[in-house]
N, C-alpha and C. Protein backbone atom coordinates (compact mmCIF):
# COMPACT_ATOMS: atom_id res chain seq x y z
N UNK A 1 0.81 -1.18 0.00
CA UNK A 1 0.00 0.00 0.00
C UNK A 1 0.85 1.24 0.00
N UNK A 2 0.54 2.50 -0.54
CA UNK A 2 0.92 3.54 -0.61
C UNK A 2 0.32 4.43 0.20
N UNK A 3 1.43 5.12 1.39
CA UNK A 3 0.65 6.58 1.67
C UNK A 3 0.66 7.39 1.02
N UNK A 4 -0.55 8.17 1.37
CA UNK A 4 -0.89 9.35 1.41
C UNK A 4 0.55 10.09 1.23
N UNK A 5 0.22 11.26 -0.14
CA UNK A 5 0.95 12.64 0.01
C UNK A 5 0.77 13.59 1.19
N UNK A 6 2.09 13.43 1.71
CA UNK A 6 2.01 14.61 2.29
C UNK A 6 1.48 15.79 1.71
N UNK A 7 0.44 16.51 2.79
CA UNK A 7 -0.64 17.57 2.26
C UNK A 7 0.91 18.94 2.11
N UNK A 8 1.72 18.91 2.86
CA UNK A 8 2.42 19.98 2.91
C UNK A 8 3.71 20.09 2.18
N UNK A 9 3.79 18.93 1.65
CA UNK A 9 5.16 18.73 0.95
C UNK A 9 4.47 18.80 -0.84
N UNK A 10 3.24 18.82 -0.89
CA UNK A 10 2.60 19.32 -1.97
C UNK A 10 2.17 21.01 -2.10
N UNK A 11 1.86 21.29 -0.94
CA UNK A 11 2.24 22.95 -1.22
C UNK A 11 3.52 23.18 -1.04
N UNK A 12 4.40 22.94 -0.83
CA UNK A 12 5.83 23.24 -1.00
C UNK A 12 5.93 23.41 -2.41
N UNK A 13 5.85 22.00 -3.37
CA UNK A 13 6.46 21.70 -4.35
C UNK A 13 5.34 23.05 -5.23
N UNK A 14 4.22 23.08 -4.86
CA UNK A 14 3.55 24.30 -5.65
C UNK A 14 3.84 25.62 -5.44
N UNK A 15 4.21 25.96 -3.76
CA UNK A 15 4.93 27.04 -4.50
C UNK A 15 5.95 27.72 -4.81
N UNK A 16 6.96 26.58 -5.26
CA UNK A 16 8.65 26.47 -5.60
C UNK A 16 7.80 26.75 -7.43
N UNK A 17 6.97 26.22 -7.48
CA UNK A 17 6.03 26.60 -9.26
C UNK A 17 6.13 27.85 -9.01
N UNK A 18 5.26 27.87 -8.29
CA UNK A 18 4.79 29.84 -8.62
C UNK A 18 5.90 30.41 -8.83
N UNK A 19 6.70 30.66 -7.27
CA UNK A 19 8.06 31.30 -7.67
C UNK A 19 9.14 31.33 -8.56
N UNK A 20 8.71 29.96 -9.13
CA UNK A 20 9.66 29.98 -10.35
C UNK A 20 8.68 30.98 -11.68
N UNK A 21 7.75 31.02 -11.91
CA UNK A 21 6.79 31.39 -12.56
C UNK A 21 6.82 33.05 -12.31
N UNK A 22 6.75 33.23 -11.10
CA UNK A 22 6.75 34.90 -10.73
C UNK A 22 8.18 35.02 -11.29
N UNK A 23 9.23 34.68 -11.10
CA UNK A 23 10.94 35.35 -11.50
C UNK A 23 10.81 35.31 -12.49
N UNK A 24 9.91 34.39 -13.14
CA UNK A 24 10.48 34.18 -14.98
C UNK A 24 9.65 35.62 -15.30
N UNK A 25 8.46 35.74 -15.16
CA UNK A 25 7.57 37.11 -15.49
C UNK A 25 8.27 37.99 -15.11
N UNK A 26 8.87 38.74 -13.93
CA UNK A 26 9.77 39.59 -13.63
C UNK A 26 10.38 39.92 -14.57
N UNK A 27 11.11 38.70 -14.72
CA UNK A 27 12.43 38.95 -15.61
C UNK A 27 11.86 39.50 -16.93
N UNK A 28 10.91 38.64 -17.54
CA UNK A 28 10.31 39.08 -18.92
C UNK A 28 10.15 40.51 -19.07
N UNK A 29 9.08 41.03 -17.60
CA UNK A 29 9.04 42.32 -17.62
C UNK A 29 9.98 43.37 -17.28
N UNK A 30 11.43 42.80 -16.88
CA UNK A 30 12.25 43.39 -16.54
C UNK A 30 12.92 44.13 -17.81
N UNK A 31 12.70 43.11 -19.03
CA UNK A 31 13.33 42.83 -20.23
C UNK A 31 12.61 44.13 -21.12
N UNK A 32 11.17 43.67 -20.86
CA UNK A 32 10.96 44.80 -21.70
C UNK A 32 10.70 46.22 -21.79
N UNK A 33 10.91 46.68 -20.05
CA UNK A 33 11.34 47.61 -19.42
C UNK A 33 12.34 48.16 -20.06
N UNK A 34 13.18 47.42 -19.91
CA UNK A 34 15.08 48.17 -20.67
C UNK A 34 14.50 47.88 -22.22
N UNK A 35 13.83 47.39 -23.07
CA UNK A 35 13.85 48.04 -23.97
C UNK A 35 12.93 48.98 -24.06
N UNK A 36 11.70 49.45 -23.59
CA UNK A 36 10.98 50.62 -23.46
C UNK A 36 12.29 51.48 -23.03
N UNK A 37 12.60 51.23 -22.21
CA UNK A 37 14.23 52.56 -21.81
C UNK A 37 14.62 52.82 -22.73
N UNK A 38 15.75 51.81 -23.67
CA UNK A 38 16.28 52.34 -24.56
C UNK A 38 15.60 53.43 -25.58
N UNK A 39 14.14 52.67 -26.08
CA UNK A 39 13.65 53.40 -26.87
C UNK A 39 13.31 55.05 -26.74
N UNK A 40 12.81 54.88 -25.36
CA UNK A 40 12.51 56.36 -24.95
C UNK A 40 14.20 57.31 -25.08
N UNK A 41 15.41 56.59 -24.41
CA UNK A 41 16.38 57.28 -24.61
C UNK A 41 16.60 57.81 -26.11
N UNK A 42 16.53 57.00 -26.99
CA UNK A 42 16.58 56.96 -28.23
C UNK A 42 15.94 57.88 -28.87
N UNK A 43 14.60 58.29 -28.88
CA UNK A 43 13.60 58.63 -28.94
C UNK A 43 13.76 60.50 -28.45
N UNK A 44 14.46 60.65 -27.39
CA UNK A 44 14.84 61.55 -26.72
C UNK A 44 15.87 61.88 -27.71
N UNK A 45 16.79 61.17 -27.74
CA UNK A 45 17.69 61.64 -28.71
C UNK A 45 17.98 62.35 -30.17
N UNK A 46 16.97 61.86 -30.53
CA UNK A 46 16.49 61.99 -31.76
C UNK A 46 15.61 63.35 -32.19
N UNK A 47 14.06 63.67 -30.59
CA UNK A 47 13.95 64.64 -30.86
C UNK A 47 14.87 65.78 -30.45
N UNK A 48 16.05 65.96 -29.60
CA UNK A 48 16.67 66.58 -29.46
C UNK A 48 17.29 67.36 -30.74
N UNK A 49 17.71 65.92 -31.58
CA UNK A 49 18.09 66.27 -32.80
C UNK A 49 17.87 66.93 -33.72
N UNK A 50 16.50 66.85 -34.07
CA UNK A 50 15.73 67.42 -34.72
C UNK A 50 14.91 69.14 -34.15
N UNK A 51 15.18 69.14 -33.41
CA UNK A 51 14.66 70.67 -32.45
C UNK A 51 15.74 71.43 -32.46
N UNK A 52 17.19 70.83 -32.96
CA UNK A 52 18.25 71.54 -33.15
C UNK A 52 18.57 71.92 -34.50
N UNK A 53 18.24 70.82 -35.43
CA UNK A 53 18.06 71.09 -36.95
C UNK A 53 17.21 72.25 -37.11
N UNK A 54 15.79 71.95 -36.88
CA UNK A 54 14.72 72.48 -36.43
C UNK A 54 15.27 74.27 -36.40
N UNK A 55 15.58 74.24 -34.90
CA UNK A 55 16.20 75.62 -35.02
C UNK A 55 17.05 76.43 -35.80
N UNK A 56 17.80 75.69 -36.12
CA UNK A 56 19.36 76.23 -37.01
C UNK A 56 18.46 76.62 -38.58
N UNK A 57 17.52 75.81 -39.15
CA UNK A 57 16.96 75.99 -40.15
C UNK A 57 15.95 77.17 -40.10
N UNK A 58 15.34 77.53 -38.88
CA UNK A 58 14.50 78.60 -38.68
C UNK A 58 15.36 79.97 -38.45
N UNK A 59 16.94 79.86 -37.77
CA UNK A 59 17.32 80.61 -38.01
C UNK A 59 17.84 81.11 -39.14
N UNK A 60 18.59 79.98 -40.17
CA UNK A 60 18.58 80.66 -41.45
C UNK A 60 17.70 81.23 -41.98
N UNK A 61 16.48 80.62 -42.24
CA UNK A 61 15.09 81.35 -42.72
C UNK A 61 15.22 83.13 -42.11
N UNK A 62 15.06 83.23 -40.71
CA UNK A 62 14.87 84.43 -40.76
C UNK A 62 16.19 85.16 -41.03
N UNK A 63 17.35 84.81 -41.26
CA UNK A 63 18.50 85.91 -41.64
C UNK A 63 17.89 86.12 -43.11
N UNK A 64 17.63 85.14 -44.10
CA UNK A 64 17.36 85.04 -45.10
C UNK A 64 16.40 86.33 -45.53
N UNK A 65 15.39 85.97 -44.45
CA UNK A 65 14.28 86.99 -44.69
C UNK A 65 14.45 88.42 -44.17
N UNK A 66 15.17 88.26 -43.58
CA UNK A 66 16.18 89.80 -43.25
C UNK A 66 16.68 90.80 -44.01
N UNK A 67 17.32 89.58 -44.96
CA UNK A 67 18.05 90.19 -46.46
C UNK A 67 17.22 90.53 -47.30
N UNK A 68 15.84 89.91 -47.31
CA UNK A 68 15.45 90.43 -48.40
C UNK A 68 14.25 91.54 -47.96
N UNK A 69 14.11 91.91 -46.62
CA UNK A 69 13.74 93.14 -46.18
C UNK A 69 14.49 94.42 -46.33
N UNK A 70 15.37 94.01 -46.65
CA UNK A 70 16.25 95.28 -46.72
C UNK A 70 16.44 95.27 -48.08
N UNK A 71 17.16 94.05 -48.99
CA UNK A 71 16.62 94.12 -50.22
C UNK A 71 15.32 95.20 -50.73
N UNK A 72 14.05 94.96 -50.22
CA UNK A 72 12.87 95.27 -50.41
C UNK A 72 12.67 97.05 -49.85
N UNK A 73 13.47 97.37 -48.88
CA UNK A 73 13.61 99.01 -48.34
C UNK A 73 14.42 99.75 -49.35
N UNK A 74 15.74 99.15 -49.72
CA UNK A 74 16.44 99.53 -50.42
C UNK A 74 16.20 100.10 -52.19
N UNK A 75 14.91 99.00 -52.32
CA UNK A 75 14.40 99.18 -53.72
C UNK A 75 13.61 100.29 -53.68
N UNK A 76 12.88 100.26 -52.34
CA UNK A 76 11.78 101.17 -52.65
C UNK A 76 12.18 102.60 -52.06
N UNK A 77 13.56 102.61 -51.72
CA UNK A 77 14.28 103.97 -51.47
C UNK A 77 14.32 104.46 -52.94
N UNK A 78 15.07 103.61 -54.10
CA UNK A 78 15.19 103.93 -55.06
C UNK A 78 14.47 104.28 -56.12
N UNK A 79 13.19 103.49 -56.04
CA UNK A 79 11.81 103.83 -56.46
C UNK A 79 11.79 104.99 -56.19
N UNK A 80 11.65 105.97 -55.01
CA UNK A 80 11.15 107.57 -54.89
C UNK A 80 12.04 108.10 -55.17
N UNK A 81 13.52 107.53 -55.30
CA UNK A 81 14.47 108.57 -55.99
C UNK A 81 14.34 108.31 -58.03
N UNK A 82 13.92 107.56 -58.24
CA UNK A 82 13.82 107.11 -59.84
C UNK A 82 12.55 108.16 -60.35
N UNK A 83 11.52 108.15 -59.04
CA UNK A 83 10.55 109.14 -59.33
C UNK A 83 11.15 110.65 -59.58
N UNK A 84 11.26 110.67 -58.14
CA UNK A 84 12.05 112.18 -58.18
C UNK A 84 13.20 112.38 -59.51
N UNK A 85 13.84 111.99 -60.09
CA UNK A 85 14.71 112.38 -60.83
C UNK A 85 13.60 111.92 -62.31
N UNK A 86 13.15 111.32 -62.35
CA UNK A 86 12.31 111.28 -63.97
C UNK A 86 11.10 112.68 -63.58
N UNK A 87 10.70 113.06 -62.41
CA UNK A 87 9.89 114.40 -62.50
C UNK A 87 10.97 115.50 -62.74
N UNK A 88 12.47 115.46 -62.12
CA UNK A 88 13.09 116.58 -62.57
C UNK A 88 13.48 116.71 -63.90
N UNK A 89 13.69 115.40 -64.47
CA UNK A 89 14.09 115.41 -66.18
C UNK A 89 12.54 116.38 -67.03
N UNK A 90 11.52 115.73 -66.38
CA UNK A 90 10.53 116.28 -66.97
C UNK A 90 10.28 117.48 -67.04
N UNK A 91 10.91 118.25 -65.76
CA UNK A 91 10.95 119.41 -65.56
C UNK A 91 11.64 120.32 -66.68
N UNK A 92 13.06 120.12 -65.92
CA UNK A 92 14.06 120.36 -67.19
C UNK A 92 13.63 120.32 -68.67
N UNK A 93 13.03 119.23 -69.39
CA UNK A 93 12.75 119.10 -70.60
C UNK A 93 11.37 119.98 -71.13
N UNK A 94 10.47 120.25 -70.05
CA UNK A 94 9.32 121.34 -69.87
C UNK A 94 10.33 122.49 -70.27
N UNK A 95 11.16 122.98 -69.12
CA UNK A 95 11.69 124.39 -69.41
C UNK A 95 12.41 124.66 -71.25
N UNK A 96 13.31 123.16 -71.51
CA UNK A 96 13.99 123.47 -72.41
C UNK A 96 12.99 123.93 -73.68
N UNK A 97 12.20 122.82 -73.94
CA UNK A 97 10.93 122.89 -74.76
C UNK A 97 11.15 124.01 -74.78
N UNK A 98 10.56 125.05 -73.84
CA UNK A 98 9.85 126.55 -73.84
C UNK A 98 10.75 127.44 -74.47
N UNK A 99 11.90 126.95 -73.43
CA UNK A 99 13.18 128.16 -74.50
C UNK A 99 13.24 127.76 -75.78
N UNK A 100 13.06 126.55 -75.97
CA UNK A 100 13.65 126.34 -77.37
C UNK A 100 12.62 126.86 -78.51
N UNK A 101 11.27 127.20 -77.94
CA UNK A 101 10.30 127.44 -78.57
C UNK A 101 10.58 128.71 -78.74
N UNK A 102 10.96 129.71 -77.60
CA UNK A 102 10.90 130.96 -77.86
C UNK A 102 11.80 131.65 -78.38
């Protein structure tokens, strides 16, 4: 005849299971912890990267657009002087007309 299992040497052996069962999950989740880490580091890195591109490109833009504000003042300085000097030619060529008429 066979005894009886011990009632307590059967929860032993069950929960030497679990605990083996809980470390392995740990670990799994330990695992994919450090790669969520990496990624976020990564991730970090990257937009860093780009917020620096980012900037450097917005600052060219506005030097760019700088230049051609002044470009754009500069023309239209010359515009009222192109005026002014084609009303004085006109002038001049009014007066000559007249003398030349008279």
């Amino acid at each position: 005849m066979t005894a009886a299992p011990d009632p307590t040497t059967n929860v032993a052996v069950e929960l030497e299971k679990l605990r083996g069962e809980i470390n392995t999950g740990l670990e799994s989740i330990k695992g994919t912890l450090n790669i969520l880490v990496e990624r976020t580091t990564r991730t970090d890195a990257d937009v860093a990267r780009l917020r620096h591109d980012m900037e450097s490109d917005d600052q060219a833009i506005r030097d760019e657009l700088k230049t051609v504000k002044d470009t754009v003042e500069d023309l239209k300085k010359w515009r009222w002087l192109t005026v002014g000097a084609a009303g004085a030619v006109g002038v001049i060529a009014s007066y000559a007309v007249q003398f030349i008429a008279h």
